[in-house]
N, C-alpha and C. Protein backbone atom coordinates (compact mmCIF):
# COMPACT_ATOMS: atom_id res chain seq x y z
N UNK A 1 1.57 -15.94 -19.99
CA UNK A 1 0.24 -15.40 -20.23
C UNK A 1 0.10 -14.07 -19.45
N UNK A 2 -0.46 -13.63 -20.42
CA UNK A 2 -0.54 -11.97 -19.40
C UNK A 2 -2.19 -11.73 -18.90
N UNK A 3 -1.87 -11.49 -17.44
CA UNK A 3 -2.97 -11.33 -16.40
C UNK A 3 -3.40 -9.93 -16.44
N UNK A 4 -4.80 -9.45 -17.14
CA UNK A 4 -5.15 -8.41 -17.47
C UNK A 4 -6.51 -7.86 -16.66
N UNK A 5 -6.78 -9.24 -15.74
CA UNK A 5 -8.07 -9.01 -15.38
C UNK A 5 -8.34 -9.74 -13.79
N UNK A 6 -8.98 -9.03 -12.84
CA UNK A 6 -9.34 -10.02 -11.56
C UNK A 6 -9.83 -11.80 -11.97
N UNK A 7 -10.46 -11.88 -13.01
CA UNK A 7 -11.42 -12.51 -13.41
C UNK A 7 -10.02 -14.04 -13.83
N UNK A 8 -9.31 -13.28 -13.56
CA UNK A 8 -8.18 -14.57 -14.87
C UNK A 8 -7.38 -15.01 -13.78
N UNK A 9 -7.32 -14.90 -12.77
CA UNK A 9 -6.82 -15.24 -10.76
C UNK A 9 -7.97 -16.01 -10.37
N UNK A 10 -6.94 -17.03 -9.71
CA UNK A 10 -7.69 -18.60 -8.85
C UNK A 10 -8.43 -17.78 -7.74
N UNK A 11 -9.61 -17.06 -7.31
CA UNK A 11 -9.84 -16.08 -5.91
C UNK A 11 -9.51 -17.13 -4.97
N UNK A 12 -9.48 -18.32 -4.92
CA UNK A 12 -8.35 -19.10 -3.77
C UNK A 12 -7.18 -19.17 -3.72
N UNK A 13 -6.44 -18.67 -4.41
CA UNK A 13 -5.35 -18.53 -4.96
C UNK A 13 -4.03 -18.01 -3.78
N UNK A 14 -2.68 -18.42 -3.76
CA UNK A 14 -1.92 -17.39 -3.14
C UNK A 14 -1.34 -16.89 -4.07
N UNK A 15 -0.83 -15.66 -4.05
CA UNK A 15 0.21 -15.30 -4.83
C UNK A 15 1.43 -14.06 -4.15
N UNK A 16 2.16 -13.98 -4.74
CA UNK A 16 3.46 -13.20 -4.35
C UNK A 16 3.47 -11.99 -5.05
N UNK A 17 4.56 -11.21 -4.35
CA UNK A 17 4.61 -10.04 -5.27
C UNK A 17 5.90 -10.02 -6.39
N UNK A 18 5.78 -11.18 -6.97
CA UNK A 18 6.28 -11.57 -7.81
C UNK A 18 5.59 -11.56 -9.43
N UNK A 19 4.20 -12.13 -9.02
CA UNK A 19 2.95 -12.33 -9.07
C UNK A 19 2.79 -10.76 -9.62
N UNK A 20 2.35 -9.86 -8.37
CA UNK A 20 1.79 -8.59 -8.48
C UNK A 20 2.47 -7.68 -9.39
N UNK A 21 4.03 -8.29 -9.36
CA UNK A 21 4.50 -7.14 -10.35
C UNK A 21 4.31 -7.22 -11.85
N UNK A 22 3.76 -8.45 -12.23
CA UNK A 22 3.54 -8.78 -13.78
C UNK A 22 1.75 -8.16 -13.64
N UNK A 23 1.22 -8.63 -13.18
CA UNK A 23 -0.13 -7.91 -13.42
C UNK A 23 -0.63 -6.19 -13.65
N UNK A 24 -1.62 -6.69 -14.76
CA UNK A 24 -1.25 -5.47 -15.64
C UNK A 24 -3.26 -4.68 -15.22
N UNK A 25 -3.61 -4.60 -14.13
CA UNK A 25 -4.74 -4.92 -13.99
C UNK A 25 -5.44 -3.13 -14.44
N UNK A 26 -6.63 -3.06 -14.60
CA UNK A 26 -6.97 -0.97 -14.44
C UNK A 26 -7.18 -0.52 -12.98
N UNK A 27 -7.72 -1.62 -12.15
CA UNK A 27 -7.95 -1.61 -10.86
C UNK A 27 -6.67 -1.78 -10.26
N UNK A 28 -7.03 -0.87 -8.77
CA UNK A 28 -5.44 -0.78 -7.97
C UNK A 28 -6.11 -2.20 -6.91
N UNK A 29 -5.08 -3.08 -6.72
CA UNK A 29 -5.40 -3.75 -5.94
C UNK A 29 -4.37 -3.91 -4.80
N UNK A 30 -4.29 -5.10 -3.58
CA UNK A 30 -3.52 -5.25 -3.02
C UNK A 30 -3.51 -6.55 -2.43
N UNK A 31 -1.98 -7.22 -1.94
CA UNK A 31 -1.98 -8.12 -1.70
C UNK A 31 -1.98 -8.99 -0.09
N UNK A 32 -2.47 -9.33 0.38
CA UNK A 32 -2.75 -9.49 1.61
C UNK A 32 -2.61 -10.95 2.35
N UNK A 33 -1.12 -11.34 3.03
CA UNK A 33 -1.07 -12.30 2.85
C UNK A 33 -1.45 -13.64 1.36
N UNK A 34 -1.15 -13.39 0.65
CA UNK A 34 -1.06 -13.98 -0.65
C UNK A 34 -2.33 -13.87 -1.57
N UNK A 35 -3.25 -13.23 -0.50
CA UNK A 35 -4.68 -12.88 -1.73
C UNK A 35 -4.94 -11.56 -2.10
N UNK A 36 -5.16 -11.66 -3.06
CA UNK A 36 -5.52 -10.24 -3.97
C UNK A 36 -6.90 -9.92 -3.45
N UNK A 37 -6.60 -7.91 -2.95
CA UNK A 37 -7.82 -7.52 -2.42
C UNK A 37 -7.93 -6.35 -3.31
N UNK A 38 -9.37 -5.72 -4.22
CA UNK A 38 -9.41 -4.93 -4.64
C UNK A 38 -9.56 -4.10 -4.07
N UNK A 39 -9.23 -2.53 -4.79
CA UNK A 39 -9.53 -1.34 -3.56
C UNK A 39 -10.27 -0.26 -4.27
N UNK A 40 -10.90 0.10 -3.45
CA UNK A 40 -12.08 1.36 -3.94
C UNK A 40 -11.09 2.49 -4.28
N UNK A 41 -11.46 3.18 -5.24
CA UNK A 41 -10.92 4.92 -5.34
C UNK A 41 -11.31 5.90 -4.23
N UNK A 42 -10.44 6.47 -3.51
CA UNK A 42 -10.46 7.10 -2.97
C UNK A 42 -11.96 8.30 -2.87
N UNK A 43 -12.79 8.50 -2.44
CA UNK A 43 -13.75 9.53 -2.11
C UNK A 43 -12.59 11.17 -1.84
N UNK A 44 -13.58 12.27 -2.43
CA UNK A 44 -12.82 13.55 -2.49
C UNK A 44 -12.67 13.83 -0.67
N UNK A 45 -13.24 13.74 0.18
CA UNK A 45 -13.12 13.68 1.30
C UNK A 45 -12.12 13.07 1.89
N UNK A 46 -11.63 11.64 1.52
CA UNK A 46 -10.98 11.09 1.86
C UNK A 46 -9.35 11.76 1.44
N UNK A 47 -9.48 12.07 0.07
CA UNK A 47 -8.38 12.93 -0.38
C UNK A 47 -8.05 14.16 0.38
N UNK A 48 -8.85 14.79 0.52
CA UNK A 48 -8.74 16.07 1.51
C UNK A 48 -7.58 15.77 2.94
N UNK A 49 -8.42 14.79 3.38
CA UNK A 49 -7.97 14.09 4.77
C UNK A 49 -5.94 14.13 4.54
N UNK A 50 -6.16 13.29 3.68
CA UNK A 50 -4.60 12.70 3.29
C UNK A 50 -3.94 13.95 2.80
N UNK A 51 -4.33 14.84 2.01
CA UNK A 51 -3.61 15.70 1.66
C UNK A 51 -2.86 16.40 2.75
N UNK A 52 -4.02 17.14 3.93
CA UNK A 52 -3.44 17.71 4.72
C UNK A 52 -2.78 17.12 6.02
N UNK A 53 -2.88 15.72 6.24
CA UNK A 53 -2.27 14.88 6.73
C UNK A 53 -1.14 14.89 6.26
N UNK A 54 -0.95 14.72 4.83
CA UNK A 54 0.82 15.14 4.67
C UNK A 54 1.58 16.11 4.21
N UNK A 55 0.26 17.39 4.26
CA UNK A 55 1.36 18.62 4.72
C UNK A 55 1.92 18.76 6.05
N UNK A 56 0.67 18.04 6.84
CA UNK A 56 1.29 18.21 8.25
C UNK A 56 2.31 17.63 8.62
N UNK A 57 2.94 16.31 8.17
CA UNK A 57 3.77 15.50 8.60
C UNK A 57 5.04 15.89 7.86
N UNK A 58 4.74 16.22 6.15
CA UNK A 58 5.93 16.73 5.44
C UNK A 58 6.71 18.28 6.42
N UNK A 59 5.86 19.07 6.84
CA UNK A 59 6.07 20.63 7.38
C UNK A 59 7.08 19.63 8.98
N UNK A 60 6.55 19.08 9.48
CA UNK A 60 7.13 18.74 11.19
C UNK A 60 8.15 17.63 10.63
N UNK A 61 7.87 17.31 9.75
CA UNK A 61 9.21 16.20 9.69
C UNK A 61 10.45 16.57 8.40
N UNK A 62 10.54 18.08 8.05
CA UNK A 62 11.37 18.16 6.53
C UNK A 62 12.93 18.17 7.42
N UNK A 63 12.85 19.24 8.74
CA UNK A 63 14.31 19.20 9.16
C UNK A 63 14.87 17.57 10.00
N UNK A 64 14.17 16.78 10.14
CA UNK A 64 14.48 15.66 10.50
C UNK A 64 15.17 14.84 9.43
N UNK A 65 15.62 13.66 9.73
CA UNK A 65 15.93 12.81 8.35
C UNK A 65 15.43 11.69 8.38
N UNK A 66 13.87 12.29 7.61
CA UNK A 66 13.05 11.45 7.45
C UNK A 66 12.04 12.00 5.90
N UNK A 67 11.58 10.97 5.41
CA UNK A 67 10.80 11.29 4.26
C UNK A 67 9.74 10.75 4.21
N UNK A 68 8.41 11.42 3.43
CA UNK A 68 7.20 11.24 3.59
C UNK A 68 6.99 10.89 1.51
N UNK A 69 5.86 9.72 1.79
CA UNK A 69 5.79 9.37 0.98
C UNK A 69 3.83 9.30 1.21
N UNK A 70 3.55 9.62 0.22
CA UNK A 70 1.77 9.35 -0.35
C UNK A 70 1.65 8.49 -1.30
N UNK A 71 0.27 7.68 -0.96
CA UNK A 71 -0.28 6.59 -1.86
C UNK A 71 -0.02 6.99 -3.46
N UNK A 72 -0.29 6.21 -4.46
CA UNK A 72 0.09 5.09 -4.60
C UNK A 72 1.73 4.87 -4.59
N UNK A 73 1.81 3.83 -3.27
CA UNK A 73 3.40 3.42 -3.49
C UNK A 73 3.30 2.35 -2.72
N UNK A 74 4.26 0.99 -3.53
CA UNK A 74 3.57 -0.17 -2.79
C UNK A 74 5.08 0.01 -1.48
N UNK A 75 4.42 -0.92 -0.33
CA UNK A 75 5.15 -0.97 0.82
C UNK A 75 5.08 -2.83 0.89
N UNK A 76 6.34 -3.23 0.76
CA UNK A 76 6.10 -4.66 0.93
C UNK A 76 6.97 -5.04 2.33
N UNK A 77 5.64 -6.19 3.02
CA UNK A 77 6.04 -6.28 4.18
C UNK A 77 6.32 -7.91 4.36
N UNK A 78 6.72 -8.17 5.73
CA UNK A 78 7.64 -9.70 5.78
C UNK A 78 6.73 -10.09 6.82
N UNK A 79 6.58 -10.94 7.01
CA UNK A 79 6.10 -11.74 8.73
C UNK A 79 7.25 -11.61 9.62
N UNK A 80 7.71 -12.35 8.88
CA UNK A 80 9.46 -13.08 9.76
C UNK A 80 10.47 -12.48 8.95
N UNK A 81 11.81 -12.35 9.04
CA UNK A 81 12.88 -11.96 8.35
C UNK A 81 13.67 -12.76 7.84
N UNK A 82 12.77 -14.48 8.07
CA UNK A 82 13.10 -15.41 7.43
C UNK A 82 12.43 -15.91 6.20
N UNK A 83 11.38 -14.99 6.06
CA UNK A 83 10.44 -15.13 4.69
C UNK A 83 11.19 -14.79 3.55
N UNK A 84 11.36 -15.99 2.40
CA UNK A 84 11.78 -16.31 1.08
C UNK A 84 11.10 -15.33 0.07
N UNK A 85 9.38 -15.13 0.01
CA UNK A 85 8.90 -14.73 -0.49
C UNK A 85 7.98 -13.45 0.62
N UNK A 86 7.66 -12.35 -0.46
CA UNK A 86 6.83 -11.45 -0.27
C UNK A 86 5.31 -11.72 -0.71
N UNK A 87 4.24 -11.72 0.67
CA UNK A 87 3.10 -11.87 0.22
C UNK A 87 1.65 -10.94 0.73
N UNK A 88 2.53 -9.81 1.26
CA UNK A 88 1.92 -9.07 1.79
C UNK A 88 2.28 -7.67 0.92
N UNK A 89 1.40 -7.12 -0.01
CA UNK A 89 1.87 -5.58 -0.64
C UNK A 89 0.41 -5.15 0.05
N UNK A 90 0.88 -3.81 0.35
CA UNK A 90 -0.12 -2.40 0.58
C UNK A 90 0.35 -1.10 -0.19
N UNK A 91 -0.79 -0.53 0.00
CA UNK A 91 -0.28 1.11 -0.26
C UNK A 91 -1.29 2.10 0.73
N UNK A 92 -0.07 2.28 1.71
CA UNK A 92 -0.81 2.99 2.47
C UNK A 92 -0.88 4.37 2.09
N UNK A 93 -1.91 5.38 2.56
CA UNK A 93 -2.12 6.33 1.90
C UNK A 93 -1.32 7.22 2.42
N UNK A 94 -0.50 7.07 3.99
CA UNK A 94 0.45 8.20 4.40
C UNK A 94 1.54 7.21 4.37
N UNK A 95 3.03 7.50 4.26
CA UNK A 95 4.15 6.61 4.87
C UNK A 95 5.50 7.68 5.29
N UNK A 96 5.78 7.40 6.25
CA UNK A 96 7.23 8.15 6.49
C UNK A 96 8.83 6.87 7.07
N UNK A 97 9.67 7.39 6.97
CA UNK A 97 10.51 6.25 7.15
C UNK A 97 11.96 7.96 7.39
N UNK A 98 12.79 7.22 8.27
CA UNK A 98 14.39 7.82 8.54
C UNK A 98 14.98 7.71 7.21
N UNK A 99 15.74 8.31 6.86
CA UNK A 99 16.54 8.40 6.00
C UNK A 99 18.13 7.19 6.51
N UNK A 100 18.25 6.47 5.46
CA UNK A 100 19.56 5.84 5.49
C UNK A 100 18.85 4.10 6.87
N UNK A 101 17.60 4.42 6.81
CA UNK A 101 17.03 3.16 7.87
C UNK A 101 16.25 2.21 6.55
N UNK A 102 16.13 1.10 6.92
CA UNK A 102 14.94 0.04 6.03
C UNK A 102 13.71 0.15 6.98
N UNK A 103 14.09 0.25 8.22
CA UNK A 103 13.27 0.31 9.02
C UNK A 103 11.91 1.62 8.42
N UNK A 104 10.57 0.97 8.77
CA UNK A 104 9.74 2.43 8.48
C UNK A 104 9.35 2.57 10.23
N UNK A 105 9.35 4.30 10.03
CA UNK A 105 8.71 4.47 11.60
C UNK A 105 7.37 4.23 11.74
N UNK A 106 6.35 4.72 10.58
CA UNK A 106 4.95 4.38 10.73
C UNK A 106 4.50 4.23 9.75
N UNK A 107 3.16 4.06 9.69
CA UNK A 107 2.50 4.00 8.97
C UNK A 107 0.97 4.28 9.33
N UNK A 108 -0.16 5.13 8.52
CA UNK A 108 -1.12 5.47 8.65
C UNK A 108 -2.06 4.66 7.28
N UNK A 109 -3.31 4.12 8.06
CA UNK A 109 -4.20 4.28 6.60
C UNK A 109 -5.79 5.25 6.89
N UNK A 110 -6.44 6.10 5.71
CA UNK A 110 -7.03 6.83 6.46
C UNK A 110 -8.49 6.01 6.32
N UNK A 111 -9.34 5.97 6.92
CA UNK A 111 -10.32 5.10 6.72
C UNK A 111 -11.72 6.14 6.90
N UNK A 112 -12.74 6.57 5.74
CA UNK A 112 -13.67 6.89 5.82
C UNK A 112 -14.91 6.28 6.13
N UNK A 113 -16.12 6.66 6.38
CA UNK A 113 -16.82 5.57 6.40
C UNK A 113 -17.48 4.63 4.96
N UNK A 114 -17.26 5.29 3.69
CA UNK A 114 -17.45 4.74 2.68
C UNK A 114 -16.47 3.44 2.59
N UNK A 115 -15.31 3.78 3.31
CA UNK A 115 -14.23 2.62 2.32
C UNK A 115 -14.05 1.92 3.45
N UNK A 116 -14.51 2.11 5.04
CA UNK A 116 -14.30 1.28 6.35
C UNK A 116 -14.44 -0.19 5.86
N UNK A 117 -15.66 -0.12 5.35
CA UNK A 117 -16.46 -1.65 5.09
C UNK A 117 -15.05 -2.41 4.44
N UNK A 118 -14.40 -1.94 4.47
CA UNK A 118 -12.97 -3.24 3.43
C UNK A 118 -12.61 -3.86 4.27
């Protein structure tokens, strides 16, 4: 069955990003520990923020070997490194990581006061 809608998910529900990758939703959502959290569109302010947030980081980090990545891109994360399944997806709005590492060095999310309330 194809999941086209928030409305068609148990909201008690866990799910995986197994789960997340078949859902076909218009809304960007995310997964948080196994529950689906919807997410607001970005405010033009908020865009501003991020933009020049990753000129700044792309400009200080291009001769390094490291790469910068901007939202939307999911980042799936583990508890333990003994976890079977993935139940944690984000998309943070800045990400950078070493080149040739799995490891990420950071991560930023930018938080306005419109979208704090999440």
């Amino acid at each position: 069955m194809m999941i086209t809608s928030l409305d068609q998910l148990d909201p008690n529900g866990t799910y995986t990003y197994a789960d997340y990758l078949i859902w076909q939703f218009s809304e960007r959502v995310e997964l948080l520990r196994g529950k689906v959290r919807q997410m607001s569109a970005p405010s033009r302010k908020h865009q501003g923020i991020v933009t020049g947030l990753t000129r700044l980081f792309a400009n200080a980090l291009w001769k390094n070997a490291c790469k910068v990545y901007v939202a939307p891109f999911d980042v799936r994360l583990l508890r333990t490194s003994e976890d079977k399944e993935v139940i944690t997806v984000v998309q943070p709005d800045l990400w950078w990581r070493s080149r040739g590492s799995r490891l990420c060095s950071a991560k930023y999310r930018i938080s306005c006061p419109a979208t704090a309330r999440r």
